[in-house]
N, C-alpha and C. Protein backbone atom coordinates (compact mmCIF):
# COMPACT_ATOMS: atom_id res chain seq x y z
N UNK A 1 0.85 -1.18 0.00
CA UNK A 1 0.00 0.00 0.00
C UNK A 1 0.89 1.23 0.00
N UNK A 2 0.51 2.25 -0.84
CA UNK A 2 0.95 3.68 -0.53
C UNK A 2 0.44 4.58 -0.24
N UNK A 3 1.22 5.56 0.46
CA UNK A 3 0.24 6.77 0.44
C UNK A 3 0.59 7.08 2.01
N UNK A 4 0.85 8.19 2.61
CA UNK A 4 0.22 8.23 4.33
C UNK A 4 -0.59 8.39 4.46
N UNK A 5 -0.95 7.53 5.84
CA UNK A 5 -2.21 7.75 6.21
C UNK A 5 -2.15 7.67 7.94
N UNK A 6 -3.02 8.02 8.65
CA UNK A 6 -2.74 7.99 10.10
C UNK A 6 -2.16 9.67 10.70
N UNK A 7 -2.37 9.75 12.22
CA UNK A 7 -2.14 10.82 12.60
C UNK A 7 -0.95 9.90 13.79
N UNK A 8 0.09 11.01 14.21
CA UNK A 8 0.74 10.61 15.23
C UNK A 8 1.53 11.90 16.39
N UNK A 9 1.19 11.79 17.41
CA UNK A 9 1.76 12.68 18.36
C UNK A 9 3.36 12.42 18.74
N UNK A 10 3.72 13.34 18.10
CA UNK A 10 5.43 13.51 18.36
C UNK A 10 5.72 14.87 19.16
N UNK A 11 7.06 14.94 19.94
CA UNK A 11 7.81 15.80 20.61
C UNK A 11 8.45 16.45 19.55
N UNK A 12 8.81 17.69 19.72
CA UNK A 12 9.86 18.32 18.89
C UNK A 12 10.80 18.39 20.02
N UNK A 13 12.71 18.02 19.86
CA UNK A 13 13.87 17.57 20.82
C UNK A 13 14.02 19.77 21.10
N UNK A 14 15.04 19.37 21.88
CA UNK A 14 15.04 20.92 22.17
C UNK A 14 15.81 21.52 21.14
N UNK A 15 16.82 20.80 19.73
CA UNK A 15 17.01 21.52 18.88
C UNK A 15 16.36 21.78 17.93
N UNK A 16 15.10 21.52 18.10
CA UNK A 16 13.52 21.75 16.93
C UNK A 16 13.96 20.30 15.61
N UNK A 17 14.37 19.35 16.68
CA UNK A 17 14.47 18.14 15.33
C UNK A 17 12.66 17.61 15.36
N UNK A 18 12.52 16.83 14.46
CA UNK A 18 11.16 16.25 14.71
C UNK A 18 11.60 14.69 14.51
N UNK A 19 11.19 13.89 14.84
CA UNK A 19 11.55 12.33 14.36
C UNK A 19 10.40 11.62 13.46
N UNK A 20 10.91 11.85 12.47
CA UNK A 20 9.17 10.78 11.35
C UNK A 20 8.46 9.67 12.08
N UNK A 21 7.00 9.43 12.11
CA UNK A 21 7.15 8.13 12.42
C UNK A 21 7.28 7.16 11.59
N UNK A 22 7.36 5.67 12.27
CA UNK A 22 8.59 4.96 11.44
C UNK A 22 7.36 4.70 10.28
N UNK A 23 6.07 4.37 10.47
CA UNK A 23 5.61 4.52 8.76
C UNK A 23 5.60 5.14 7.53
N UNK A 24 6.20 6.32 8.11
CA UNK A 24 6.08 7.53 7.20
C UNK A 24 8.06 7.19 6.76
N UNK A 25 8.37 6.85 7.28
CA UNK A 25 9.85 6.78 7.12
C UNK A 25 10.26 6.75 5.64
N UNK A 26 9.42 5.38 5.07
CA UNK A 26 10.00 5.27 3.75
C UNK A 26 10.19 6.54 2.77
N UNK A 27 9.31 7.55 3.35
CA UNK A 27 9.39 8.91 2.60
C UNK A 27 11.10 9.32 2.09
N UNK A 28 11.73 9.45 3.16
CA UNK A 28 13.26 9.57 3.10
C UNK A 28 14.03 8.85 1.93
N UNK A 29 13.43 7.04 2.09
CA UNK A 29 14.44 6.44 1.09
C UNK A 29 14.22 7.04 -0.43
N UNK A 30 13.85 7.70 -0.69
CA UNK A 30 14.48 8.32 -2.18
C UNK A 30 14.98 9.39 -1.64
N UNK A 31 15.63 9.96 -1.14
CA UNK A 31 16.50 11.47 -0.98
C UNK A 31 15.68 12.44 -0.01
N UNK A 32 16.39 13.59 -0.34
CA UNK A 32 16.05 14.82 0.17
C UNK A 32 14.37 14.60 0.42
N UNK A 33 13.65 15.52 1.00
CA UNK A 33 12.30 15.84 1.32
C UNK A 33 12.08 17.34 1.20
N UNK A 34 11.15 17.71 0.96
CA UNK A 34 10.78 19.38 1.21
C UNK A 34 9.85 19.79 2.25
N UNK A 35 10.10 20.48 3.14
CA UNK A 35 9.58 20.84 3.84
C UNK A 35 8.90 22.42 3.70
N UNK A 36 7.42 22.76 3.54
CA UNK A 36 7.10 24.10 3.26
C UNK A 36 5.89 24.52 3.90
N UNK A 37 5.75 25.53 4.12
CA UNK A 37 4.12 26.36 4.58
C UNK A 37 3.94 26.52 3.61
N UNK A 38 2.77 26.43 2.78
CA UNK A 38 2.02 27.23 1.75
C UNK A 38 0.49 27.02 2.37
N UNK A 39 -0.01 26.63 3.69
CA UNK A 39 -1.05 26.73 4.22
C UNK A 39 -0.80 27.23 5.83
N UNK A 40 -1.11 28.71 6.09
CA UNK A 40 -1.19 29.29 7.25
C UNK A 40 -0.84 28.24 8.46
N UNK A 41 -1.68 27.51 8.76
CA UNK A 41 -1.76 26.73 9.74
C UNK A 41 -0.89 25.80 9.91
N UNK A 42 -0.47 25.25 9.11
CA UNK A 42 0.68 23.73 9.16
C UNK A 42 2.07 23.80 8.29
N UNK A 43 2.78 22.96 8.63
CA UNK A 43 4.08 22.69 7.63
C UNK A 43 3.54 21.51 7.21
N UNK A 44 4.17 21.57 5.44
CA UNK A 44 4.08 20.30 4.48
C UNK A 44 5.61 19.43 4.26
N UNK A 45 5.28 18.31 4.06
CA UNK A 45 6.90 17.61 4.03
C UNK A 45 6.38 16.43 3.13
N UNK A 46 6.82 16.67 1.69
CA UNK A 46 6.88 15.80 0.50
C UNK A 46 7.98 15.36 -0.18
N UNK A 47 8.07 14.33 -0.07
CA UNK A 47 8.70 13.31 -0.73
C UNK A 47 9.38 13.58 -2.10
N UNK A 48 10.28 13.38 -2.46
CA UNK A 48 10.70 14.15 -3.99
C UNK A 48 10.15 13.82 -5.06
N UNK A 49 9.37 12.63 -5.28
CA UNK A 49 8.36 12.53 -6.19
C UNK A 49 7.15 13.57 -6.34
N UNK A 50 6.51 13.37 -5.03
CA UNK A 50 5.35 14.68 -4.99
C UNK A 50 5.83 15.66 -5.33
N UNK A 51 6.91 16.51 -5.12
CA UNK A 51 7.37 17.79 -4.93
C UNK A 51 7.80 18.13 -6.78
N UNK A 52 8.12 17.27 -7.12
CA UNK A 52 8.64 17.04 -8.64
C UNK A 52 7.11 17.59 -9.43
N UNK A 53 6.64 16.77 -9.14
CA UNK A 53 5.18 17.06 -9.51
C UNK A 53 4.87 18.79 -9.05
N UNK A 54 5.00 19.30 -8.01
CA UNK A 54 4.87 20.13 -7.38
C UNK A 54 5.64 21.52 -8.09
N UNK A 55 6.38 21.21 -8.64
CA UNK A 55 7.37 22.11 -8.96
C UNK A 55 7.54 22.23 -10.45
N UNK A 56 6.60 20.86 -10.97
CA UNK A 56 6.94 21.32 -12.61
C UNK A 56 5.51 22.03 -12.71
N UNK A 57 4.40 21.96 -11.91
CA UNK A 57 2.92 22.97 -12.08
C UNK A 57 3.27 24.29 -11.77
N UNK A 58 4.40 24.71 -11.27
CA UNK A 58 5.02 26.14 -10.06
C UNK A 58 5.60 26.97 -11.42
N UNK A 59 6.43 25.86 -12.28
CA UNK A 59 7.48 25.95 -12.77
C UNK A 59 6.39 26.66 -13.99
N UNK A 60 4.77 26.16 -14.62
CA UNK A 60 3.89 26.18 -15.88
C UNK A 60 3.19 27.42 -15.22
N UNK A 61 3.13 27.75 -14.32
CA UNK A 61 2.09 28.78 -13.33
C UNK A 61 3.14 29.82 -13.54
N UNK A 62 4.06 29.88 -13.75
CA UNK A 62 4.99 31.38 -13.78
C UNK A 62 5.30 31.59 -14.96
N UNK A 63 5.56 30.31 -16.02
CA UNK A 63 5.48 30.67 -17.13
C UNK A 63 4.08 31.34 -18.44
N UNK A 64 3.30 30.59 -17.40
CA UNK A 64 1.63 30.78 -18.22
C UNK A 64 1.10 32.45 -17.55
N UNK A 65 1.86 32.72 -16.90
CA UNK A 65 0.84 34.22 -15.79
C UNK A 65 1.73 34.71 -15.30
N UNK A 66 1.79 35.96 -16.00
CA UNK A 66 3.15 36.97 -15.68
C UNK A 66 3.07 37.29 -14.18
N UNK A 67 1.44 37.22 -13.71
CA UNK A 67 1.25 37.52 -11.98
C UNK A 67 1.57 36.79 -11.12
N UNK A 68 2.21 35.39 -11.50
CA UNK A 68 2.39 34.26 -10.49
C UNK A 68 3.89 34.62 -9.86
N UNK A 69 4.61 35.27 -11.13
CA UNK A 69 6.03 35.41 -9.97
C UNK A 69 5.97 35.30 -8.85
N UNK A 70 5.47 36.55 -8.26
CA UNK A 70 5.50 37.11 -6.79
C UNK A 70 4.87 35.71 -5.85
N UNK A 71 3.90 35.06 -6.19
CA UNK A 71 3.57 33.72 -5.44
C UNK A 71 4.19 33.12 -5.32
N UNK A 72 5.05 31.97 -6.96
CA UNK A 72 5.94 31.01 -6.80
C UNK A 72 7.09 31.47 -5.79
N UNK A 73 7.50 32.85 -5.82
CA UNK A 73 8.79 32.99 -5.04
C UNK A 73 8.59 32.88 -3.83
N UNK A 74 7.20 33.01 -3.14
CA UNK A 74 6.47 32.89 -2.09
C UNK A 74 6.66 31.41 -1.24
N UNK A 75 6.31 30.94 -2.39
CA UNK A 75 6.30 29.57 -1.98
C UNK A 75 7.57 28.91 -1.63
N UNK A 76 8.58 29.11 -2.73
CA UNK A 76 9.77 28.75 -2.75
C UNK A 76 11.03 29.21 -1.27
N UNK A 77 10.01 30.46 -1.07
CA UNK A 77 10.93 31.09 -0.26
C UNK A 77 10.66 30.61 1.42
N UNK A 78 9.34 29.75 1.04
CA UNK A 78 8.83 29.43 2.48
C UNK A 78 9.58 27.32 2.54
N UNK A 79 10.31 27.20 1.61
CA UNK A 79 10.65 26.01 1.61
C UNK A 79 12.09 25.50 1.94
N UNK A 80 12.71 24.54 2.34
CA UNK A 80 13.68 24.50 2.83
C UNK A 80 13.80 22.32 2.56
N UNK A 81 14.82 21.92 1.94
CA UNK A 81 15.51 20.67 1.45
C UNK A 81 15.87 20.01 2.97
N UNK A 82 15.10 19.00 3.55
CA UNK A 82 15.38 18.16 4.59
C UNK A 82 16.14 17.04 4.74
N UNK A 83 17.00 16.33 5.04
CA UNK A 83 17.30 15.07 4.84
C UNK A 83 17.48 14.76 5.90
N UNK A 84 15.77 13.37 6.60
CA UNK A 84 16.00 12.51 8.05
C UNK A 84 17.07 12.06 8.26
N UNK A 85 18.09 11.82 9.67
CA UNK A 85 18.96 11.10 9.66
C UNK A 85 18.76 9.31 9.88
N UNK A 86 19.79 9.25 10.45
CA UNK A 86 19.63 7.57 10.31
C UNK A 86 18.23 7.26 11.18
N UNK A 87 17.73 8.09 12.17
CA UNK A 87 16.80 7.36 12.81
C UNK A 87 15.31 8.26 12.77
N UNK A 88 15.68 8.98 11.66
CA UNK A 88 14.44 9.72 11.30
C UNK A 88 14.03 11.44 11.25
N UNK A 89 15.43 11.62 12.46
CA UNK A 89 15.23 13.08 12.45
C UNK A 89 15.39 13.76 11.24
N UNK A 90 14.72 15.02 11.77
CA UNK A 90 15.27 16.46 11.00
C UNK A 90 15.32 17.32 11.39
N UNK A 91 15.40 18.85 11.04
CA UNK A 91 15.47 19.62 11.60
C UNK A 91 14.44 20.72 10.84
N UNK A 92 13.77 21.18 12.06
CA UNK A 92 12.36 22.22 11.52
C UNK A 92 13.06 23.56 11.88
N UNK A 93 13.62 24.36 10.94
CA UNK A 93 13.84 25.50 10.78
C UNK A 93 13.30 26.81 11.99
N UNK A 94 13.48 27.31 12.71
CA UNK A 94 13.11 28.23 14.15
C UNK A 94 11.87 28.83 13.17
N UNK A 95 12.44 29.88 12.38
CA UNK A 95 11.35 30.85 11.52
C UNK A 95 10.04 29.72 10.87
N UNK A 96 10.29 28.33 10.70
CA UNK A 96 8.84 27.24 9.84
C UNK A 96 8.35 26.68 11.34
N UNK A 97 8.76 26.82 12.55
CA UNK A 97 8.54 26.68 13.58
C UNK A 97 7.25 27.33 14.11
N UNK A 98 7.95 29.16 14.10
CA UNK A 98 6.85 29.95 14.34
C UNK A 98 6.50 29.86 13.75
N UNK A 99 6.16 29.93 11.79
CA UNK A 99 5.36 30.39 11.48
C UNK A 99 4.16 29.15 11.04
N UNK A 100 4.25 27.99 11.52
CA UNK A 100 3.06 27.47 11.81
C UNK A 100 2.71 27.11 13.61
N UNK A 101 3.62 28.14 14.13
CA UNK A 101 3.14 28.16 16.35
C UNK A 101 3.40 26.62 16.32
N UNK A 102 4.51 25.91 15.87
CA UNK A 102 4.81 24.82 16.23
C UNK A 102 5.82 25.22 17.73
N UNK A 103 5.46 23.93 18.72
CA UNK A 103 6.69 24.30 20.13
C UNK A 103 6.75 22.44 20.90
N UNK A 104 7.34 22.02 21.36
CA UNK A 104 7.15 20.82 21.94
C UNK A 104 6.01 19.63 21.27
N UNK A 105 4.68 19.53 21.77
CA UNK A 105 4.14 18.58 21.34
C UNK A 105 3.69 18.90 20.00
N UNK A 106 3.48 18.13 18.86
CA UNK A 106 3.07 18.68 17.59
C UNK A 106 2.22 17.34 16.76
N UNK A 107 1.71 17.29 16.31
CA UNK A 107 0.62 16.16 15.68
C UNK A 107 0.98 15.83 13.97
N UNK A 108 1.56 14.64 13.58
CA UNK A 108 1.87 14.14 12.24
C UNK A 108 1.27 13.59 11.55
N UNK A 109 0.42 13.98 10.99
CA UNK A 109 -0.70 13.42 10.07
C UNK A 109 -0.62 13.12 8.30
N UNK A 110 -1.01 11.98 8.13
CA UNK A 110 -0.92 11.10 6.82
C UNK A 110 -1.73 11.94 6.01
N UNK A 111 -1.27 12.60 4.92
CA UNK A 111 -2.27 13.01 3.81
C UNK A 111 -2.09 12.66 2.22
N UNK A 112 -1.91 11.33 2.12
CA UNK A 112 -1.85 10.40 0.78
C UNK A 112 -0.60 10.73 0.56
N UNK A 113 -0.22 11.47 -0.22
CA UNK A 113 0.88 11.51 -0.64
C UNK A 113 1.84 12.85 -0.29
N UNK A 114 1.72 13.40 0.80
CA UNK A 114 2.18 14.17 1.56
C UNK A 114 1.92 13.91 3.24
N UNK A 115 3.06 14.58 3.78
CA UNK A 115 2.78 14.70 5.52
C UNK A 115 2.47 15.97 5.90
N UNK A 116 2.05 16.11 6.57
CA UNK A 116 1.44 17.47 7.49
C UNK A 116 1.81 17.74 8.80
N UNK A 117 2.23 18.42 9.00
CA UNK A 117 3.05 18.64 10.87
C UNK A 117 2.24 20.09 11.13
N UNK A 118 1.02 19.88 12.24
CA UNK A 118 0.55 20.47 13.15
C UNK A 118 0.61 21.09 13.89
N UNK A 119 0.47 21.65 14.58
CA UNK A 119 0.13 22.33 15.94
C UNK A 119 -1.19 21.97 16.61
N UNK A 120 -1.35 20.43 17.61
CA UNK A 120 -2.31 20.18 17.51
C UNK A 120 -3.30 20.79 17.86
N UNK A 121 -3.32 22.06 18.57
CA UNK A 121 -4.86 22.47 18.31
C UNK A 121 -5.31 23.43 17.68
N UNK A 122 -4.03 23.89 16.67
CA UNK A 122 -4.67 24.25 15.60
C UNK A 122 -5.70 22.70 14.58
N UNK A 123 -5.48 21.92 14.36
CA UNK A 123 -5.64 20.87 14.13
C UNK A 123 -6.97 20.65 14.25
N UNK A 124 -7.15 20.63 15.52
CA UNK A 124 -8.66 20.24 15.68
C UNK A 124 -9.40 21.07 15.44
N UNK A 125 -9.13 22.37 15.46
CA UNK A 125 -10.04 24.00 15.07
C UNK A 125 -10.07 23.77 13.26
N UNK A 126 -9.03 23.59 12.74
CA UNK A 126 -9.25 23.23 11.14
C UNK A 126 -10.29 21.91 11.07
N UNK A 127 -10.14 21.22 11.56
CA UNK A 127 -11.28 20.21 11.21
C UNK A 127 -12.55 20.11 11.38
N UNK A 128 -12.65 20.81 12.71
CA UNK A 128 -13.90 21.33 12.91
C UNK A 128 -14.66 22.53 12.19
N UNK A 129 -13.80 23.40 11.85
CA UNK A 129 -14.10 24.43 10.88
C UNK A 129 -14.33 23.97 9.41
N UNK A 130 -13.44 22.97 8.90
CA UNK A 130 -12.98 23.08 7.72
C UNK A 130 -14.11 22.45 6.79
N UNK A 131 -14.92 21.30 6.89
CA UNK A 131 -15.77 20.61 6.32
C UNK A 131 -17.21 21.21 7.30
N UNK A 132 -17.86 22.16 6.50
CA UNK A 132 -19.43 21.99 7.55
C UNK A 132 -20.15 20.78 6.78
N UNK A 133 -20.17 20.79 6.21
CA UNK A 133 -21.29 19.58 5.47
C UNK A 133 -20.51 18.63 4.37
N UNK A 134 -19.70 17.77 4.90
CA UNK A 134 -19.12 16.70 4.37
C UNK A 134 -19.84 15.30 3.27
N UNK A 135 -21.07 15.40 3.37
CA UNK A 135 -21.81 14.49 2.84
C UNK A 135 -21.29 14.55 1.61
N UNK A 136 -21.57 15.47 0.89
CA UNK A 136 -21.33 15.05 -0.24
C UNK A 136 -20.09 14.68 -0.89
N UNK A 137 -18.90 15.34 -0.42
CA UNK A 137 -18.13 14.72 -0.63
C UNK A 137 -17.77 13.03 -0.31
N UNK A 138 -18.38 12.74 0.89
CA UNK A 138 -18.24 11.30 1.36
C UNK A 138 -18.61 10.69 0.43
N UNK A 139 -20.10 10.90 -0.37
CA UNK A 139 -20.88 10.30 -0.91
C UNK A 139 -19.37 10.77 -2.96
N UNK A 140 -19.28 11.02 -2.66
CA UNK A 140 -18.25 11.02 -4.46
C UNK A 140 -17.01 10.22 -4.01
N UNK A 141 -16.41 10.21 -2.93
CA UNK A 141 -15.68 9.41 -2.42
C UNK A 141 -15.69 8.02 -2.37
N UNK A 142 -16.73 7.62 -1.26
CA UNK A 142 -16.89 6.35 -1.34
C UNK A 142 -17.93 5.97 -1.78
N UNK A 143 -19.01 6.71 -2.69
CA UNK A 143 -20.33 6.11 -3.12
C UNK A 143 -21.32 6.32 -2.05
């Protein structure tokens, strides 16, 4: 099976490392990872396949719309090249820290083909906010 999936409560160490959990691990074995905000609330951490993907739409969005500059650089500028060590760590940048109010406990959640690192209660305020009326999507989802 692929894809993450699952949520998990991790510590951040006191040098702002985070440790993957070990399902999410395989993310690492192809290389580098990216780690980025491009959503207020959370940091994203994709795999170099996703991000490939990620970066050749970034790459058609600046070429197709003279207005996207100022975004893509946005984005780019909020991103930073990770590589877990042998037992999973990394290191979450002080400034990608604050700027998703990450501090000690933090929540790691599976989102198919990306990870998501929390602030868990921002977390639960997005979920509760985020879907008012889910039906229908459930219903295109799973029938």
């Amino acid at each position: 099976m692929s894809g993450f999936l699952g949520r998990y409560e991790k510590r951040l160490d006191d040098k702002g490392r985070l440790s993957l959990p070990v399902p999410f691990r395989r993310a690492a074995a192809d290389g580098p990872l990216v780690l980025l905000q491009y959503q207020a609330s959370a940091l994203t951490l994709f795999p170099g396949t996703a991000w490939g993907k990620i970066q050749e739409r970034l790459m058609e969005y600046r070429r197709s719309d003279r207005s996207a500059a100022a975004y893509v650089r946005r984005i780019t500028s909020f991103a930073v090249e990770v590589t877990p060590d042998k037992v999973g760590r990394f290191l979450i940048p002080g400034w990608l820290q604050e700027a998703a109010s990450l501090e000690g406990d933090v929540l790691v959640v599976g989102s198919l083909d990306r990870i998501e690192i929390w602030n868990p209660g921002l977390f639960d305020s997005h979920l509760e906010d985020g879907a008012p009326d889910a039906s229908e999507f459930m219903h295109k989802i799973f029938g």
